[in-house]
PDBML (XML) file of the C-alpha atoms, coordinates in Angstrom:
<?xml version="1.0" encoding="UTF-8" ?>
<PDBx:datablock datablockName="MODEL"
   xmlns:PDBx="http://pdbml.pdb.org/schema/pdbx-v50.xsd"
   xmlns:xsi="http://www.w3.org/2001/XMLSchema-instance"
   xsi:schemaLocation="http://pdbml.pdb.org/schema/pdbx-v50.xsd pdbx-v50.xsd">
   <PDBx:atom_siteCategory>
      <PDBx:atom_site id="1">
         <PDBx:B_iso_or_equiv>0.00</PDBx:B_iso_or_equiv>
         <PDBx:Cartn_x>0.000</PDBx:Cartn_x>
         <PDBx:Cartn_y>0.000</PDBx:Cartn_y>
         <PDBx:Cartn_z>0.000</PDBx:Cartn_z>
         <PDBx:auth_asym_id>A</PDBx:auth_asym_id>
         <PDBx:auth_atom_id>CA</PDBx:auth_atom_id>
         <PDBx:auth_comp_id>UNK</PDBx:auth_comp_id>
         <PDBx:auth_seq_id>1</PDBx:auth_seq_id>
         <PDBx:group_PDB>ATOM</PDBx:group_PDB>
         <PDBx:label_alt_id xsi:nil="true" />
         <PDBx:label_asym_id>A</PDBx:label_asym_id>
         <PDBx:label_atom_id>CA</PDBx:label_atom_id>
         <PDBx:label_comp_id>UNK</PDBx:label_comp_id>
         <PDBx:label_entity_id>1</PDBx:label_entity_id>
         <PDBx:label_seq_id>1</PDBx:label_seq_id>
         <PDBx:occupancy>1.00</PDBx:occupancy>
         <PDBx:pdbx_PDB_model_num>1</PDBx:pdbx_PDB_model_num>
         <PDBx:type_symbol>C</PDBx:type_symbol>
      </PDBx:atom_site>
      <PDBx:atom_site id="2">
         <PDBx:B_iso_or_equiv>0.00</PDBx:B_iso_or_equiv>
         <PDBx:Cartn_x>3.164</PDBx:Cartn_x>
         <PDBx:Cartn_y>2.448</PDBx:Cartn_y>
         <PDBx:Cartn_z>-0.413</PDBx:Cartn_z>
         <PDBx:auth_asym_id>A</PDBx:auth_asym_id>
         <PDBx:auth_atom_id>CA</PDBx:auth_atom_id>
         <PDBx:auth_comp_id>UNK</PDBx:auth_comp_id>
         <PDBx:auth_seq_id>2</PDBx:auth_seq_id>
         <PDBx:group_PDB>ATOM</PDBx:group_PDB>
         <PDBx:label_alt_id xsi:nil="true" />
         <PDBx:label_asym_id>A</PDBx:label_asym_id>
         <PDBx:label_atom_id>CA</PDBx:label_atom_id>
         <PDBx:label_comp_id>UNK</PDBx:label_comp_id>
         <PDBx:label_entity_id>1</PDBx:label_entity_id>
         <PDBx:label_seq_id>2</PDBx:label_seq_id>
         <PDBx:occupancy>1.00</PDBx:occupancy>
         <PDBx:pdbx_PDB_model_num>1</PDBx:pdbx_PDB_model_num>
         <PDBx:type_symbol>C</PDBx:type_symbol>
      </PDBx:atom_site>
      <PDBx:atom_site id="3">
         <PDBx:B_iso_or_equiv>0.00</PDBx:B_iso_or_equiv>
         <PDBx:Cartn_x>3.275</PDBx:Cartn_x>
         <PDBx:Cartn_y>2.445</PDBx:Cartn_y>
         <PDBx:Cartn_z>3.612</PDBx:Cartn_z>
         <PDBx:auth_asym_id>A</PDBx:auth_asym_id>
         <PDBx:auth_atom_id>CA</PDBx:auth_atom_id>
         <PDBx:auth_comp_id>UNK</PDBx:auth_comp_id>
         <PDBx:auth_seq_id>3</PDBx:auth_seq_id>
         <PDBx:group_PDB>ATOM</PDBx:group_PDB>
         <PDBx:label_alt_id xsi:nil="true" />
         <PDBx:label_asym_id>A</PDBx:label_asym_id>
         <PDBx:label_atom_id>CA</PDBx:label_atom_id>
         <PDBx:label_comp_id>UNK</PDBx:label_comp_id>
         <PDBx:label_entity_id>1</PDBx:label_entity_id>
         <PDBx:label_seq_id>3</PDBx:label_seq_id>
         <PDBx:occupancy>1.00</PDBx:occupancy>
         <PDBx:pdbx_PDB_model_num>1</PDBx:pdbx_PDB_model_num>
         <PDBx:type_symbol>C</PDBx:type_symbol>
      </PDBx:atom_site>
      <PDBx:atom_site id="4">
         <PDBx:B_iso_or_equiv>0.00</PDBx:B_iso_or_equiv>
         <PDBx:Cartn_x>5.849</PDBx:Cartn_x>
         <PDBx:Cartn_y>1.562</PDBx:Cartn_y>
         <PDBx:Cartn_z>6.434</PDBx:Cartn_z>
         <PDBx:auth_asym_id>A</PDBx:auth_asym_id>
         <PDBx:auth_atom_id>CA</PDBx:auth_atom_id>
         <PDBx:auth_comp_id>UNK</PDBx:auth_comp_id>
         <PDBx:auth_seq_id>4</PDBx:auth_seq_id>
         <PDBx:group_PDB>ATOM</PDBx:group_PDB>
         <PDBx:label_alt_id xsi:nil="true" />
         <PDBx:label_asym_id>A</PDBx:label_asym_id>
         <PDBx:label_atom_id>CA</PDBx:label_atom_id>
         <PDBx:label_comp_id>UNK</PDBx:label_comp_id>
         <PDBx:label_entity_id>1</PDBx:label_entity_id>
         <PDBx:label_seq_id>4</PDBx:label_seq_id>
         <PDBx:occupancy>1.00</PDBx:occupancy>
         <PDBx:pdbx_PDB_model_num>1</PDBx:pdbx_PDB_model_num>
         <PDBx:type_symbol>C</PDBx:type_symbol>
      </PDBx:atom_site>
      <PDBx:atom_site id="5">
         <PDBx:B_iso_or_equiv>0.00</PDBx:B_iso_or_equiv>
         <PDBx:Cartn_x>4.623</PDBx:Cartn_x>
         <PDBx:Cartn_y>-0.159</PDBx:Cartn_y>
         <PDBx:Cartn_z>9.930</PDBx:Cartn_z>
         <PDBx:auth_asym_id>A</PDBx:auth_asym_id>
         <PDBx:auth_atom_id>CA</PDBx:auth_atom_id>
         <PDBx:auth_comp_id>UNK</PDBx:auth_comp_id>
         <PDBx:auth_seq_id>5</PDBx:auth_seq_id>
         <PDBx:group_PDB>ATOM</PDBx:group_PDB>
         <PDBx:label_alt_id xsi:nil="true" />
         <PDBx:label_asym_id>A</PDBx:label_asym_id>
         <PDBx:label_atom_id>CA</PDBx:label_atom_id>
         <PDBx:label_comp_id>UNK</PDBx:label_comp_id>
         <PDBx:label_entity_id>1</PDBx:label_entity_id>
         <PDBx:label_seq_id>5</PDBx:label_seq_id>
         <PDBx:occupancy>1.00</PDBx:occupancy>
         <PDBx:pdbx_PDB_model_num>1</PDBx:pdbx_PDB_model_num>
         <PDBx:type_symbol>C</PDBx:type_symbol>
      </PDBx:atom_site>
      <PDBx:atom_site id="6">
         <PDBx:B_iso_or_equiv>0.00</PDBx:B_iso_or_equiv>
         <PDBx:Cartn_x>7.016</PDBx:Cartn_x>
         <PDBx:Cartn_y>0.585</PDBx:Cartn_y>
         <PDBx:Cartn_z>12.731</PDBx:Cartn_z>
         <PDBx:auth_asym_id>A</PDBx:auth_asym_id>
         <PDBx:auth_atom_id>CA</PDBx:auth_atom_id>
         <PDBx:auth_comp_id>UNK</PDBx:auth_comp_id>
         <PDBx:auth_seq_id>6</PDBx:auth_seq_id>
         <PDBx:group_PDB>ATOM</PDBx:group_PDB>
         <PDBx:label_alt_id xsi:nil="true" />
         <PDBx:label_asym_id>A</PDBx:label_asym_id>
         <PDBx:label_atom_id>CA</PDBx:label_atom_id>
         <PDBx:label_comp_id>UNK</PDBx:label_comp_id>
         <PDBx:label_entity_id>1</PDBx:label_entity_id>
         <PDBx:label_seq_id>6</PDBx:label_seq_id>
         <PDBx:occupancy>1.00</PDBx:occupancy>
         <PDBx:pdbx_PDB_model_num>1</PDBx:pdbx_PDB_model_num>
         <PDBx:type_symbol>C</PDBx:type_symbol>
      </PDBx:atom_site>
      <PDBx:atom_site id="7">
         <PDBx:B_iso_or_equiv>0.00</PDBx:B_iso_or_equiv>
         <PDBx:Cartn_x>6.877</PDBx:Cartn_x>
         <PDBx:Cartn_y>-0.671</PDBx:Cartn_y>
         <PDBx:Cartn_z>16.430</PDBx:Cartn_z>
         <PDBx:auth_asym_id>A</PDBx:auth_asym_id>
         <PDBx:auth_atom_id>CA</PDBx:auth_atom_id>
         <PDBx:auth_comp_id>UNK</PDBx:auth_comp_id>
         <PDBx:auth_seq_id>7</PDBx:auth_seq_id>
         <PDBx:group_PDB>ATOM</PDBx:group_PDB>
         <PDBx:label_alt_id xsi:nil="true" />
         <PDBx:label_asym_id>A</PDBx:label_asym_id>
         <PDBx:label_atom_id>CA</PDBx:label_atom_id>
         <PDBx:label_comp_id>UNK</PDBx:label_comp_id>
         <PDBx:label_entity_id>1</PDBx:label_entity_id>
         <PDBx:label_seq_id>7</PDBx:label_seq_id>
         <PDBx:occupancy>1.00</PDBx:occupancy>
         <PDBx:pdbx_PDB_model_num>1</PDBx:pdbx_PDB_model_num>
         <PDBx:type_symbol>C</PDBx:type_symbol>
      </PDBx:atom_site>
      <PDBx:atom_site id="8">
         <PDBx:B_iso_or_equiv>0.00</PDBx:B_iso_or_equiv>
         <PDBx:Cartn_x>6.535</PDBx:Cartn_x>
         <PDBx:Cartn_y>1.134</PDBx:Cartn_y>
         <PDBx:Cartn_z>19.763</PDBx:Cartn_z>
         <PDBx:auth_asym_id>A</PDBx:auth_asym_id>
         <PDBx:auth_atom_id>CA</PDBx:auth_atom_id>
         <PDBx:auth_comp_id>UNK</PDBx:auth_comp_id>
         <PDBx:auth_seq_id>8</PDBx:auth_seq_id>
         <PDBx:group_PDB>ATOM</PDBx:group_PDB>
         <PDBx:label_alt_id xsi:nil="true" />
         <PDBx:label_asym_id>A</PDBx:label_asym_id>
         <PDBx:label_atom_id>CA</PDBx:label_atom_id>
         <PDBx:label_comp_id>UNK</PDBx:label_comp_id>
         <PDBx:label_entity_id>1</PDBx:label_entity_id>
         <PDBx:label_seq_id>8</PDBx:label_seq_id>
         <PDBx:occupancy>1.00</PDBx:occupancy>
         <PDBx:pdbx_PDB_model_num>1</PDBx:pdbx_PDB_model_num>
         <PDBx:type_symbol>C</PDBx:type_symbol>
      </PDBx:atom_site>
      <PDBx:atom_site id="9">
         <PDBx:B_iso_or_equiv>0.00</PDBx:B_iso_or_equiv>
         <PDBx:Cartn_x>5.559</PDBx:Cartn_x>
         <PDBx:Cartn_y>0.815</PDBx:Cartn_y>
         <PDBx:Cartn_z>23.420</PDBx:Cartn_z>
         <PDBx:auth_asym_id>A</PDBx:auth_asym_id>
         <PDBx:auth_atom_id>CA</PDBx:auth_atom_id>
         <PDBx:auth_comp_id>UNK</PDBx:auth_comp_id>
         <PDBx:auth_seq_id>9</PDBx:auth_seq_id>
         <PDBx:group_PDB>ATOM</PDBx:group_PDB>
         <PDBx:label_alt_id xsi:nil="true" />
         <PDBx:label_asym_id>A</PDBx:label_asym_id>
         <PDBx:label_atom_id>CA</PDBx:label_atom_id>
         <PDBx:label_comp_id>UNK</PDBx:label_comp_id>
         <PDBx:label_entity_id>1</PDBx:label_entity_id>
         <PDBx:label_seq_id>9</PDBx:label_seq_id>
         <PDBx:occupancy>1.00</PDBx:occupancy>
         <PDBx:pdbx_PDB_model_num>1</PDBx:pdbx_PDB_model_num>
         <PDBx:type_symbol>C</PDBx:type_symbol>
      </PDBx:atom_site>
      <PDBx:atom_site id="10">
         <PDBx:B_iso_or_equiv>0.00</PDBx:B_iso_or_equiv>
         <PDBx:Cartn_x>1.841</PDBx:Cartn_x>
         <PDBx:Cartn_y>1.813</PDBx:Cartn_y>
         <PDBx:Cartn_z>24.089</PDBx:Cartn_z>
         <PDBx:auth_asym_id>A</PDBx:auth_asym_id>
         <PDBx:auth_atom_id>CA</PDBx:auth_atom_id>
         <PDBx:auth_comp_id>UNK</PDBx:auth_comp_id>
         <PDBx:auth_seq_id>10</PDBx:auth_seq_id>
         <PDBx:group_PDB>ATOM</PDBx:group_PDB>
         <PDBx:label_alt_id xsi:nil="true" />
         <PDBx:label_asym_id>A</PDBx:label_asym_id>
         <PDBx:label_atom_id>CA</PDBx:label_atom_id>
         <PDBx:label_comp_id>UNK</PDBx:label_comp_id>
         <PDBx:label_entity_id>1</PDBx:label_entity_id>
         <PDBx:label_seq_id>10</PDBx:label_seq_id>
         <PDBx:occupancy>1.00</PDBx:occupancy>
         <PDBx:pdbx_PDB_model_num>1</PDBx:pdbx_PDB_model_num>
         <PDBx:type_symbol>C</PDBx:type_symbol>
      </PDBx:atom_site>
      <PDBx:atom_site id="11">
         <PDBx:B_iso_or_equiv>0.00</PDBx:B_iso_or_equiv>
         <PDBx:Cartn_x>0.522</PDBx:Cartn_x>
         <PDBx:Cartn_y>4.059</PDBx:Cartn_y>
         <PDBx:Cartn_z>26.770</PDBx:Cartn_z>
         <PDBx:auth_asym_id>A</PDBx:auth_asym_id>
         <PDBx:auth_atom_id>CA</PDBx:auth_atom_id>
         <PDBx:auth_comp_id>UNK</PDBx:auth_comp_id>
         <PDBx:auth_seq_id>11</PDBx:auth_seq_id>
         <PDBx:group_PDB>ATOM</PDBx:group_PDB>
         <PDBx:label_alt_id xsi:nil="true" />
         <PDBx:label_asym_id>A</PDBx:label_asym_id>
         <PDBx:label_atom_id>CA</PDBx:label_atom_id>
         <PDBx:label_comp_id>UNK</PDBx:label_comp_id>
         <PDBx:label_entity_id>1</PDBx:label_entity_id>
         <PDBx:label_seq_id>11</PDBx:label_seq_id>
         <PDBx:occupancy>1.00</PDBx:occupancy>
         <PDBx:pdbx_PDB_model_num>1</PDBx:pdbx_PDB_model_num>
         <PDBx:type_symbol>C</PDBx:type_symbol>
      </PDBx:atom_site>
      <PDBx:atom_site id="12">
         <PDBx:B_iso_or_equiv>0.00</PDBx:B_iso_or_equiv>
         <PDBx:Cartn_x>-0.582</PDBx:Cartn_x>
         <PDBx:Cartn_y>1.066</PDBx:Cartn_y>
         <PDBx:Cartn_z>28.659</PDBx:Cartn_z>
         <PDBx:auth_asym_id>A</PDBx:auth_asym_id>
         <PDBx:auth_atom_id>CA</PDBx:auth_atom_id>
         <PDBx:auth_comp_id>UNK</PDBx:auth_comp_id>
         <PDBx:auth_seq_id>12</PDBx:auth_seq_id>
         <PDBx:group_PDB>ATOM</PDBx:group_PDB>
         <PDBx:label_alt_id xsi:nil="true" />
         <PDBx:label_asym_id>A</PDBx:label_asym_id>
         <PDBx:label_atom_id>CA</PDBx:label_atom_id>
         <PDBx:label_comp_id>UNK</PDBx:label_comp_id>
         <PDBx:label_entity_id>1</PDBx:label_entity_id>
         <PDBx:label_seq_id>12</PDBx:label_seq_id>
         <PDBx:occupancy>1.00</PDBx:occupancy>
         <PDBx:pdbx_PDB_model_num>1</PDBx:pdbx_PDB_model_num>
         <PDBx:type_symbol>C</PDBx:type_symbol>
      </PDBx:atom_site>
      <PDBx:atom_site id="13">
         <PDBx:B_iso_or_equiv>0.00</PDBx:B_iso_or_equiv>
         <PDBx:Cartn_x>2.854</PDBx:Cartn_x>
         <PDBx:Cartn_y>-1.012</PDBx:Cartn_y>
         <PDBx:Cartn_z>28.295</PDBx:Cartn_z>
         <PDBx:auth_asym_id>A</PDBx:auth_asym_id>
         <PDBx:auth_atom_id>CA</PDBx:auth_atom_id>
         <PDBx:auth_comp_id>UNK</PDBx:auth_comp_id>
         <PDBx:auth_seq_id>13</PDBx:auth_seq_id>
         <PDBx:group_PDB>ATOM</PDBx:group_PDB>
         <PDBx:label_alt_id xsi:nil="true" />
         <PDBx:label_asym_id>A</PDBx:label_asym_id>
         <PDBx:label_atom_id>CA</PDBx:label_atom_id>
         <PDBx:label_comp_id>UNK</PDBx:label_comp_id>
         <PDBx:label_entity_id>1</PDBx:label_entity_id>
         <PDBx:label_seq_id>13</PDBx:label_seq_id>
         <PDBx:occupancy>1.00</PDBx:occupancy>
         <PDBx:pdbx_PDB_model_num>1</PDBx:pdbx_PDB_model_num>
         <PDBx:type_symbol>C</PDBx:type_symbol>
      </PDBx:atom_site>
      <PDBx:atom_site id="14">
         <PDBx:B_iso_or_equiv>0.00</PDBx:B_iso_or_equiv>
         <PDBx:Cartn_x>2.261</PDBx:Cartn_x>
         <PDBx:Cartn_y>-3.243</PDBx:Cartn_y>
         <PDBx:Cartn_z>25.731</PDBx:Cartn_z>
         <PDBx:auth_asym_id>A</PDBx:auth_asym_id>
         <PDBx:auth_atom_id>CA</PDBx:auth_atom_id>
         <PDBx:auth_comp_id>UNK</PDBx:auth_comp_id>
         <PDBx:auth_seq_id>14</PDBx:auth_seq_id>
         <PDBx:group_PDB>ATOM</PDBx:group_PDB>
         <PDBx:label_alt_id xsi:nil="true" />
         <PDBx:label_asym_id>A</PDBx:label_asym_id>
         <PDBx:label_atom_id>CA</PDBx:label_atom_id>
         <PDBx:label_comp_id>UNK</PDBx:label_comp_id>
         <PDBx:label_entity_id>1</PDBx:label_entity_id>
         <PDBx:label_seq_id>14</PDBx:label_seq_id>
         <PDBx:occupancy>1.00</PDBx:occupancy>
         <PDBx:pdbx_PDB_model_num>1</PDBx:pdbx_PDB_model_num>
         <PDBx:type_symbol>C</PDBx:type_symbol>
      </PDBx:atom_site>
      <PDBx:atom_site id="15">
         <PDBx:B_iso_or_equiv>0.00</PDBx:B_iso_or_equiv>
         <PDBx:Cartn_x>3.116</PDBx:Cartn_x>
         <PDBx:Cartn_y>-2.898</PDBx:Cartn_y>
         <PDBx:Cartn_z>21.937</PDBx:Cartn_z>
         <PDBx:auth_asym_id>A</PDBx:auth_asym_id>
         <PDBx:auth_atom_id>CA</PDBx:auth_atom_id>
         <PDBx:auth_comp_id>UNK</PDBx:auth_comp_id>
         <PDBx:auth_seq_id>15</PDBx:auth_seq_id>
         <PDBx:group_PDB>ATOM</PDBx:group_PDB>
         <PDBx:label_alt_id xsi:nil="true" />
         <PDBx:label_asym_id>A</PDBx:label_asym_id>
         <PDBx:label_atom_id>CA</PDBx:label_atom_id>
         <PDBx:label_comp_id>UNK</PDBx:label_comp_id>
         <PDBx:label_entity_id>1</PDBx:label_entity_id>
         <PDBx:label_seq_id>15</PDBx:label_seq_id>
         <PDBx:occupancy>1.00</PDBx:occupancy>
         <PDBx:pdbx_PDB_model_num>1</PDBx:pdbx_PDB_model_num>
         <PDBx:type_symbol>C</PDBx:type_symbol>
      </PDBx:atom_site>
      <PDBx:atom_site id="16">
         <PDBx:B_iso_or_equiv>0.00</PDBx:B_iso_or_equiv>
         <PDBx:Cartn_x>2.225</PDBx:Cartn_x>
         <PDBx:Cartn_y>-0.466</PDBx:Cartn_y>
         <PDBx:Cartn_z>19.282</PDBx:Cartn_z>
         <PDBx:auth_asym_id>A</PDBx:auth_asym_id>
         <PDBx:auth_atom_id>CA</PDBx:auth_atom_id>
         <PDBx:auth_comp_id>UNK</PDBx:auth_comp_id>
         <PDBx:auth_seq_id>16</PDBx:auth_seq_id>
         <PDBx:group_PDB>ATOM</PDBx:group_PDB>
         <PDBx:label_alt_id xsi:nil="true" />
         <PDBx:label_asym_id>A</PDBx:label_asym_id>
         <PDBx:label_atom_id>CA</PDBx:label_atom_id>
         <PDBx:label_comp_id>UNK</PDBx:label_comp_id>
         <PDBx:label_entity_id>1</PDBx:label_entity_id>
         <PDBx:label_seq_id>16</PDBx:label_seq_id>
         <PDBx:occupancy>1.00</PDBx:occupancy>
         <PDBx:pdbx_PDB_model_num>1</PDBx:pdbx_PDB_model_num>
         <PDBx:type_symbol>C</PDBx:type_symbol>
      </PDBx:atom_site>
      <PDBx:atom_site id="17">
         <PDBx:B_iso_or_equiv>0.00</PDBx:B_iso_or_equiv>
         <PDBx:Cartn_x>1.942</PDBx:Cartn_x>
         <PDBx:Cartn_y>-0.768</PDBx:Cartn_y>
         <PDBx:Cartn_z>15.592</PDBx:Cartn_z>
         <PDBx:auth_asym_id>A</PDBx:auth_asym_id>
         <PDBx:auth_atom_id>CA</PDBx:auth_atom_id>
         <PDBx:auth_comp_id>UNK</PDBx:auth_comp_id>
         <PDBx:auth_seq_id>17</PDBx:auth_seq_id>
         <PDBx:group_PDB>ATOM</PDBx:group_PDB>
         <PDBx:label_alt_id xsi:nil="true" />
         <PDBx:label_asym_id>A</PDBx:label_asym_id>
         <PDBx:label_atom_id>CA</PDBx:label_atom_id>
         <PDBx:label_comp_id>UNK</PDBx:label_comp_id>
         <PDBx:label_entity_id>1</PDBx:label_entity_id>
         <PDBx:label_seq_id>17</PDBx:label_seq_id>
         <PDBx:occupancy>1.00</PDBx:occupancy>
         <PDBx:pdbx_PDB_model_num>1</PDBx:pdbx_PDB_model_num>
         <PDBx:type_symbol>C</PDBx:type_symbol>
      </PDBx:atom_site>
      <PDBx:atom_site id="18">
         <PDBx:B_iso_or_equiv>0.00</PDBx:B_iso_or_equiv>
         <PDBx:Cartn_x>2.251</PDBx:Cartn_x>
         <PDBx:Cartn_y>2.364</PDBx:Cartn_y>
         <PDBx:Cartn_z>13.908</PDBx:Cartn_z>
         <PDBx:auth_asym_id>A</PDBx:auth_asym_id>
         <PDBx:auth_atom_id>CA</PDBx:auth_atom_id>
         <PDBx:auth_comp_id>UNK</PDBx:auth_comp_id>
         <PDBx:auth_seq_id>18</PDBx:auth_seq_id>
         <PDBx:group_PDB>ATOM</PDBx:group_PDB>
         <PDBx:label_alt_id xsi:nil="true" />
         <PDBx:label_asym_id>A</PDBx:label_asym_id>
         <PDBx:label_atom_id>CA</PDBx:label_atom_id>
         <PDBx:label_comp_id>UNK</PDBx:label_comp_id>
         <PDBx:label_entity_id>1</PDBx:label_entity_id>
         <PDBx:label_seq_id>18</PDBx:label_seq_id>
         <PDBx:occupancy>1.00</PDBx:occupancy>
         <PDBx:pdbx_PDB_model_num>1</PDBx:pdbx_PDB_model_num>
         <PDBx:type_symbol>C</PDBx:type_symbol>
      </PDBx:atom_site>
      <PDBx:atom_site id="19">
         <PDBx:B_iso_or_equiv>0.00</PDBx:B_iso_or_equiv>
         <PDBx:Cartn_x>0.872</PDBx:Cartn_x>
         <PDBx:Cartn_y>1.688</PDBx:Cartn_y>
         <PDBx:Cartn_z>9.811</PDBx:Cartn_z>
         <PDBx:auth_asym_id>A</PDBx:auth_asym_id>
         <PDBx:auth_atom_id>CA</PDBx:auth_atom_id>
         <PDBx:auth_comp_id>UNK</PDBx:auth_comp_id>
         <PDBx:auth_seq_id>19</PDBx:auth_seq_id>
         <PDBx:group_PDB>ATOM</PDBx:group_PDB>
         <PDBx:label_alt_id xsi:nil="true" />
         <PDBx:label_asym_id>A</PDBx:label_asym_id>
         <PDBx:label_atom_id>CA</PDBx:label_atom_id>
         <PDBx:label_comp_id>UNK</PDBx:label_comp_id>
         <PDBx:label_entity_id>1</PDBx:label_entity_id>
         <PDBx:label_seq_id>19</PDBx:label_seq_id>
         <PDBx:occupancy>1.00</PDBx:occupancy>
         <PDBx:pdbx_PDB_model_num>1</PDBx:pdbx_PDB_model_num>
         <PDBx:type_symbol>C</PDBx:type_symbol>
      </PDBx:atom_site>
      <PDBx:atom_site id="20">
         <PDBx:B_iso_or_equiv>0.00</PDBx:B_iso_or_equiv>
         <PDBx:Cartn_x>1.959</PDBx:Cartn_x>
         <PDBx:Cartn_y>5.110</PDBx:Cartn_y>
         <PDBx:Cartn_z>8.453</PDBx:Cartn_z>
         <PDBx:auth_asym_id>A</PDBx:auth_asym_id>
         <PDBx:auth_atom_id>CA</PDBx:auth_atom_id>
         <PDBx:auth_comp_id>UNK</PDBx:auth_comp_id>
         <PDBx:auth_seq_id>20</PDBx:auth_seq_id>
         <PDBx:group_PDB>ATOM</PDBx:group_PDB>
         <PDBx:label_alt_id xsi:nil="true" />
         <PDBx:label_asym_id>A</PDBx:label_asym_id>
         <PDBx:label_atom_id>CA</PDBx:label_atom_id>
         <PDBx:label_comp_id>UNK</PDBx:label_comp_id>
         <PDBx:label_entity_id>1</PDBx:label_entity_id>
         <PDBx:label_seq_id>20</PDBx:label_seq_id>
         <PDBx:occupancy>1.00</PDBx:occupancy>
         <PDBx:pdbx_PDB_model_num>1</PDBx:pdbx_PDB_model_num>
         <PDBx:type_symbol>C</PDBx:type_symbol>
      </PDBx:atom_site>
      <PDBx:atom_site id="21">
         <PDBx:B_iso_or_equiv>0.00</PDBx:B_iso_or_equiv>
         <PDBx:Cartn_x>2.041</PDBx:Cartn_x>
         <PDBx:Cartn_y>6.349</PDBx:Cartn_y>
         <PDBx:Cartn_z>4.511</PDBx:Cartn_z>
         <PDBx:auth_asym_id>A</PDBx:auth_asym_id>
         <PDBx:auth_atom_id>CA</PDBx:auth_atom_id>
         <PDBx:auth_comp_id>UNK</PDBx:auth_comp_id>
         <PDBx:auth_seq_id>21</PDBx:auth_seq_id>
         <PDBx:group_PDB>ATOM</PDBx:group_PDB>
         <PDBx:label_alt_id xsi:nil="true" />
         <PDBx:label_asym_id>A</PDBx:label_asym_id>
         <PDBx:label_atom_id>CA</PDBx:label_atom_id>
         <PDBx:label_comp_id>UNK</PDBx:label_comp_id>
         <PDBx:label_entity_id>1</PDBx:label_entity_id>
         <PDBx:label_seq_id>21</PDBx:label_seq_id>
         <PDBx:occupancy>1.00</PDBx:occupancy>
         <PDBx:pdbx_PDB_model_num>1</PDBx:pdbx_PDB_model_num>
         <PDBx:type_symbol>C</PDBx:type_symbol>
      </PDBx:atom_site>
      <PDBx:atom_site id="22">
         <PDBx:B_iso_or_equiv>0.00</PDBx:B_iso_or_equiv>
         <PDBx:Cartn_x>-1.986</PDBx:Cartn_x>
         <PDBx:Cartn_y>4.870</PDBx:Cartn_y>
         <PDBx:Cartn_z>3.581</PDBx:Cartn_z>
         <PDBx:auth_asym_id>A</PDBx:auth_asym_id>
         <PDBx:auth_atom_id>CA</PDBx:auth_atom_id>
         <PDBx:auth_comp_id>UNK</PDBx:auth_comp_id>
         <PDBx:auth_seq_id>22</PDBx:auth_seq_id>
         <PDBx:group_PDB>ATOM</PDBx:group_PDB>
         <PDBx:label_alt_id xsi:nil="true" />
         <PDBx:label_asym_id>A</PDBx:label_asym_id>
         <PDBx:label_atom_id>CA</PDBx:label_atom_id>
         <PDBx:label_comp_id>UNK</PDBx:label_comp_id>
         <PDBx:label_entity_id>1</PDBx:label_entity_id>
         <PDBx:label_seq_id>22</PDBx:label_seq_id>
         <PDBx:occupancy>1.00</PDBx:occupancy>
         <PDBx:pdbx_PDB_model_num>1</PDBx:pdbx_PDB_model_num>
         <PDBx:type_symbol>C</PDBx:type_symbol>
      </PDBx:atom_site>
      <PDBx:atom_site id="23">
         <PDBx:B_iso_or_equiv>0.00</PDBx:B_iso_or_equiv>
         <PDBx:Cartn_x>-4.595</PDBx:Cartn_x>
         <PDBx:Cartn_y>7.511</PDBx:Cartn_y>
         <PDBx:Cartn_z>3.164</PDBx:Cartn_z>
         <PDBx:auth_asym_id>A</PDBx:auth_asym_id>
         <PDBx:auth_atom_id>CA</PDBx:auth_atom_id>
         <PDBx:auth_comp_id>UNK</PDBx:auth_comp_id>
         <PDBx:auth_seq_id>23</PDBx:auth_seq_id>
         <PDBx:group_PDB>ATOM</PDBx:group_PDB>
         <PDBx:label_alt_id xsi:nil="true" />
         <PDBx:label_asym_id>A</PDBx:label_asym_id>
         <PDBx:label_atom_id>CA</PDBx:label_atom_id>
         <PDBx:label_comp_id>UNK</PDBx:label_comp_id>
         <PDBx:label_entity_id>1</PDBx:label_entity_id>
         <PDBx:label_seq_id>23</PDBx:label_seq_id>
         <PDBx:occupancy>1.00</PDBx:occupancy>
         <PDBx:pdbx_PDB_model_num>1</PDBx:pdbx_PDB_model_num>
         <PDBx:type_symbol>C</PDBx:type_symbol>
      </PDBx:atom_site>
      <PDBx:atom_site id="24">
         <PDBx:B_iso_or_equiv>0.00</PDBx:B_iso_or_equiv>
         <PDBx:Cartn_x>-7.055</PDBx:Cartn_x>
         <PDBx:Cartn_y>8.144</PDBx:Cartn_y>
         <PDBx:Cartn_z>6.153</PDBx:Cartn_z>
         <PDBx:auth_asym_id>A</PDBx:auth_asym_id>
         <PDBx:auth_atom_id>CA</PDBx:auth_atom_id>
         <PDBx:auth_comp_id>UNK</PDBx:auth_comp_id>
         <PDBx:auth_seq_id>24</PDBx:auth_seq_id>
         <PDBx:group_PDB>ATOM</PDBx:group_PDB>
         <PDBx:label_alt_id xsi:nil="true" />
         <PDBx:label_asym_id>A</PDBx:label_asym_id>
         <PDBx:label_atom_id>CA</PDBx:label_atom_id>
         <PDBx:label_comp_id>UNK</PDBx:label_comp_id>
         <PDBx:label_entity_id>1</PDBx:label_entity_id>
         <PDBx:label_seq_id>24</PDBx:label_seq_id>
         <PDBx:occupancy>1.00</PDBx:occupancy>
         <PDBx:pdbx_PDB_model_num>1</PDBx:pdbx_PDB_model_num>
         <PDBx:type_symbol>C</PDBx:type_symbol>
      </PDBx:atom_site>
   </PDBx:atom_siteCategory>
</PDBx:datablock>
Protein backbone atom coordinates (compact mmCIF):
# COMPACT_ATOMS: atom_id res chain seq x y z
CA UNK A 1 0.00 0.00 0.00
CA UNK A 2 3.16 2.45 -0.41
CA UNK A 3 3.27 2.45 3.61
CA UNK A 4 5.85 1.56 6.43
CA UNK A 5 4.62 -0.16 9.93
CA UNK A 6 7.02 0.58 12.73
CA UNK A 7 6.88 -0.67 16.43
CA UNK A 8 6.53 1.13 19.76
CA UNK A 9 5.56 0.81 23.42
CA UNK A 10 1.84 1.81 24.09
CA UNK A 11 0.52 4.06 26.77
CA UNK A 12 -0.58 1.07 28.66
CA UNK A 13 2.85 -1.01 28.30
CA UNK A 14 2.26 -3.24 25.73
CA UNK A 15 3.12 -2.90 21.94
CA UNK A 16 2.22 -0.47 19.28
CA UNK A 17 1.94 -0.77 15.59
CA UNK A 18 2.25 2.36 13.91
CA UNK A 19 0.87 1.69 9.81
CA UNK A 20 1.96 5.11 8.45
CA UNK A 21 2.04 6.35 4.51
CA UNK A 22 -1.99 4.87 3.58
CA UNK A 23 -4.59 7.51 3.16
CA UNK A 24 -7.06 8.14 6.15
Amino acid sequence: HSGNVSVTESDDGGARFDVSGIDV
